[in-house]
Protein backbone atom coordinates (compact mmCIF):
# COMPACT_ATOMS: atom_id res chain seq x y z
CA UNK A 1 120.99 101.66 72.41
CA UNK A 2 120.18 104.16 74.81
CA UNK A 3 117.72 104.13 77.48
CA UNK A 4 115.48 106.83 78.77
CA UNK A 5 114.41 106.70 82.50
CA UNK A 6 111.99 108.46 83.48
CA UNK A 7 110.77 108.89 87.14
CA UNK A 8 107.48 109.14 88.53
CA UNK A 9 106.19 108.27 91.50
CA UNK A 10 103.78 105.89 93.40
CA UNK A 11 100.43 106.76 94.77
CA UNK A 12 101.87 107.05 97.94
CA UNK A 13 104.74 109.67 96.66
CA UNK A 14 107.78 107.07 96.63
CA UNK A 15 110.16 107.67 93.64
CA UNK A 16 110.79 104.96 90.95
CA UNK A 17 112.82 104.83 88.11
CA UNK A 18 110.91 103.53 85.15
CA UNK A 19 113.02 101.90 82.09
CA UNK A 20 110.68 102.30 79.42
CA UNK A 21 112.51 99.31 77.75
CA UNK A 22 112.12 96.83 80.83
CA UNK A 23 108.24 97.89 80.94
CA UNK A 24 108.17 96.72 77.54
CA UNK A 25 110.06 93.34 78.02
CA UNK A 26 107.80 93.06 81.80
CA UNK A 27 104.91 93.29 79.60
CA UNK A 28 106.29 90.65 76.89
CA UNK A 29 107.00 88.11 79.45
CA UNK A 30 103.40 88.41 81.05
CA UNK A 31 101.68 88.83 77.77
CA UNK A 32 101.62 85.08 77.02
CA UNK A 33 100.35 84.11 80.71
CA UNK A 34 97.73 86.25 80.75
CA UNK A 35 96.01 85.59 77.24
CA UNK A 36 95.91 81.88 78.18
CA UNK A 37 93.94 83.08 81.45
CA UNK A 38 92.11 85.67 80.35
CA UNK A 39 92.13 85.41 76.32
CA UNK A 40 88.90 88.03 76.31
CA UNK A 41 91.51 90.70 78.14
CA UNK A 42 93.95 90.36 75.02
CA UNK A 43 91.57 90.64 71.79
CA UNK A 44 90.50 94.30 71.63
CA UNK A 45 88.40 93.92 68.29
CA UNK A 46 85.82 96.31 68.58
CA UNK A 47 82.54 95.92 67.16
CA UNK A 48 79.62 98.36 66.88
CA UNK A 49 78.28 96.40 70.30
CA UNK A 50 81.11 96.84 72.45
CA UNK A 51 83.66 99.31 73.47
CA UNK A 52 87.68 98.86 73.87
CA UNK A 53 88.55 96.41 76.53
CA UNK A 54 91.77 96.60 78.78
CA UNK A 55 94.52 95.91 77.73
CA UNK A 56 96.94 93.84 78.82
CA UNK A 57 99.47 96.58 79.68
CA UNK A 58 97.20 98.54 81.38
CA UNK A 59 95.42 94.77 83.64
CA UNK A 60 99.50 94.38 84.16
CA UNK A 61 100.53 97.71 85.69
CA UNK A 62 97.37 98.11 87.77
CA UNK A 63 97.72 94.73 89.28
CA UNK A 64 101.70 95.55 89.29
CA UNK A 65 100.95 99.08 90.98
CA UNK A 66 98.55 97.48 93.69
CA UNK A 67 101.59 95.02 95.18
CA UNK A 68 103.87 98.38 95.04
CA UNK A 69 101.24 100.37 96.79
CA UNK A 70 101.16 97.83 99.59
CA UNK A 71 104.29 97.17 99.88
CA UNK A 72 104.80 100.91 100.01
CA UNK A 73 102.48 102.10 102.50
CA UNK A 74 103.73 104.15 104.94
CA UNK A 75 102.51 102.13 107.80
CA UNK A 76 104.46 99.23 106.25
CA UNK A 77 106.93 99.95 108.37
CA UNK A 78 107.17 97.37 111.57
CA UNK A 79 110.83 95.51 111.05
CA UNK A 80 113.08 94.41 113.92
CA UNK A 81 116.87 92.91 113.79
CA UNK A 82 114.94 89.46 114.62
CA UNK A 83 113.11 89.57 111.40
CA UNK A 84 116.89 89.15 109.82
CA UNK A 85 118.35 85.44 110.12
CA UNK A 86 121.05 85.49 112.41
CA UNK A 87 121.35 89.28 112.64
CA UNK A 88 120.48 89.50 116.58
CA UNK A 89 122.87 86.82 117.38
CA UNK A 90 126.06 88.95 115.69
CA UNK A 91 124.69 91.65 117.03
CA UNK A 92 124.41 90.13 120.77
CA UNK A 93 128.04 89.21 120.00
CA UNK A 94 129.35 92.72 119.10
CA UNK A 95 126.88 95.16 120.54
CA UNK A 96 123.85 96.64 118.79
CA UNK A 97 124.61 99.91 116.66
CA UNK A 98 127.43 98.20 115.20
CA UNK A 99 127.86 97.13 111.61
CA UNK A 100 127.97 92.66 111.90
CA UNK A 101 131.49 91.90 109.92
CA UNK A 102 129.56 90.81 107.31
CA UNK A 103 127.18 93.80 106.75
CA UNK A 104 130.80 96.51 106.66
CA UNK A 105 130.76 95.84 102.63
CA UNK A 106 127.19 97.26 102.25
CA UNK A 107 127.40 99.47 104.51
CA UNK A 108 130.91 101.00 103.08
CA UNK A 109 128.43 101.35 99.71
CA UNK A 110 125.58 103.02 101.52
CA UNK A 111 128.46 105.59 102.98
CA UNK A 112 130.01 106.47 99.51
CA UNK A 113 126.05 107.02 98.22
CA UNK A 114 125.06 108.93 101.27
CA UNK A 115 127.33 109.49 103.75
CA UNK A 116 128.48 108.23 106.94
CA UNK A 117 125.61 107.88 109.72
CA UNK A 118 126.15 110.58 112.20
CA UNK A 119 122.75 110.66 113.84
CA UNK A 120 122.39 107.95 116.53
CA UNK A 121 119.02 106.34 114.91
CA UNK A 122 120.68 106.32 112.03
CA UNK A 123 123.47 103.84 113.01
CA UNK A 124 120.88 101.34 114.37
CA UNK A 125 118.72 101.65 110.61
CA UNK A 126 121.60 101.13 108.43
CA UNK A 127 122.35 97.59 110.46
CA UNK A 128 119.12 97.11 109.37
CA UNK A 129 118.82 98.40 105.70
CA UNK A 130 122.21 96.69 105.06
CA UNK A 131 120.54 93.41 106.19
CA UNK A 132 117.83 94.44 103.82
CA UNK A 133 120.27 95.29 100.85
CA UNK A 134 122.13 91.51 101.69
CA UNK A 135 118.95 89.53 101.39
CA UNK A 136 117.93 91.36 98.06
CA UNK A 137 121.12 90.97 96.44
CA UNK A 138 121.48 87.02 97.75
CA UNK A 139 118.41 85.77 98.27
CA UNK A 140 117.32 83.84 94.77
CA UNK A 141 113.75 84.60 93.02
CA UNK A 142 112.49 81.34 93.93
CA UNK A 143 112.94 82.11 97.35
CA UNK A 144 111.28 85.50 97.15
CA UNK A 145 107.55 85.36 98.47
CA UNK A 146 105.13 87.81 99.69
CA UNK A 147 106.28 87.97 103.82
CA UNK A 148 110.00 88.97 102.40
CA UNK A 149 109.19 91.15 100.31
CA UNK A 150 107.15 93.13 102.90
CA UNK A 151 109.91 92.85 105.41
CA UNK A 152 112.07 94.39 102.70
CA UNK A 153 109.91 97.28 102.37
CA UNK A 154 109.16 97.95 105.51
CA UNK A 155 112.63 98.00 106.47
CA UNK A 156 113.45 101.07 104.13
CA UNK A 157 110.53 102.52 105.02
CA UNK A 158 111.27 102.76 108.26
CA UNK A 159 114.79 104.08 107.61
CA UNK A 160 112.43 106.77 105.47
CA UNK A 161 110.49 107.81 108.16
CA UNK A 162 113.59 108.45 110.27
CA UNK A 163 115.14 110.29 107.08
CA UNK A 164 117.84 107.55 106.22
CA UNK A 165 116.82 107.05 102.52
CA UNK A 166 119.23 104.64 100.29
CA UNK A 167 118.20 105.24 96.15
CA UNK A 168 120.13 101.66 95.33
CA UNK A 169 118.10 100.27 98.17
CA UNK A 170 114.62 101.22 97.09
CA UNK A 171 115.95 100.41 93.39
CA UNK A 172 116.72 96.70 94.26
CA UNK A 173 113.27 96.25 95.72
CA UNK A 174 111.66 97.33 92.98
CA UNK A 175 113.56 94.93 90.93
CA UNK A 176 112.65 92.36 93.48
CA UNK A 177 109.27 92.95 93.16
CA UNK A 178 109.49 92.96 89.17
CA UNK A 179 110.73 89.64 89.50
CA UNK A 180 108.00 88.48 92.42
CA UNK A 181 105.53 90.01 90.21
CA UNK A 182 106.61 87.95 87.13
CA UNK A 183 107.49 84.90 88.93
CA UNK A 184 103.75 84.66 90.82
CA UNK A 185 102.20 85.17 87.70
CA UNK A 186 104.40 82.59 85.91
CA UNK A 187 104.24 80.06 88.60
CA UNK A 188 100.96 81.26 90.23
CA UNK A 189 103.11 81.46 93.70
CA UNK A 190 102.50 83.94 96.19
């Protein structure tokens, strides 16, 4: 089975990589959630009365798109080494601009993808987009919530706007929110 990506990109010009087949399954896990809220937004049996209705795909990706629009704003970008759990106090402990011992293996990844960082603001970003990548890849969905999510985001776009961009980063966000999205809707958490 092979799988076409496709990119496109937000309304606020960020790149994602759409898997036509996860859409699908996305839109097969809320499916059943939403009919049993809204069971009007589901039937589209038309009559000579009244037009098509939305669809559930299309109430799904708009409400979907909205999240990634805010999360990607470009003045999303306010993030500090204290909004990282114990991430000032390692680097109090080695000096700031340094990679925290525990950050080197993400930030040996980001170097292989990218490059080492050279420029001086980069140094300080990647402490911070590697403390980024750590809680995405560690931090489980029932943790996830709204405020970490944000953080996330505003971390890489920060290291954007100082043109330190990481595609696996932004990639594991957007598979954080898929599973934010999915698990609010399932669990009605935000």
């Amino acid at each position: 089975m092979s799988v076409a990506d496709v990119e496109e990109t937000t309304a606020t010009n960020h790149p994602i990589i759409v898997d036509e087949d996860q859409d699908q399954h996305h839109a097969s896990l809320l499916t059943p959630q939403l009919s049993s809220t809204w069971p009007w937004l589901i039937s589209v049996d038309q009559d000579q009365d009244h037009e098509s209705l939305i669809t559930c795909e299309e109430l799904q990706y708009s409400a979907f798109s909205e999240l990634e629009n805010q999360l990607c704003d470009k003045d999303n970008n306010e993030v500090d080494v204290t909004d990282f759990h114990g991430l000032e106090q390692a680097l109090n402990n080695i000096g700031y601009y340094k990679t925290p011992d525990y950050l080197k293996p993400i930030a040996t990844r980001i170097e292989n993808v990218r490059g080492e960082a050279t420029d001086f603001c980069h140094n300080g970003i990647q402490v911070l987009v590697c403390a980024a990548i750590k809680e995405m890849e560690e931090v489980s969905i029932k943790e996830l919530n709204w405020y970490t999510l944000k953080k996330r985001a505003a971390t890489l776009n920060k290291a954007k706007g100082l043109g330190f961009e990481d595609g696996f980063a932004n990639n594991l966000l957007q598979k954080n929110l898929y599973s934010y999205f999915c698990h609010s809707r399932n669990f009605g958490r935000n």
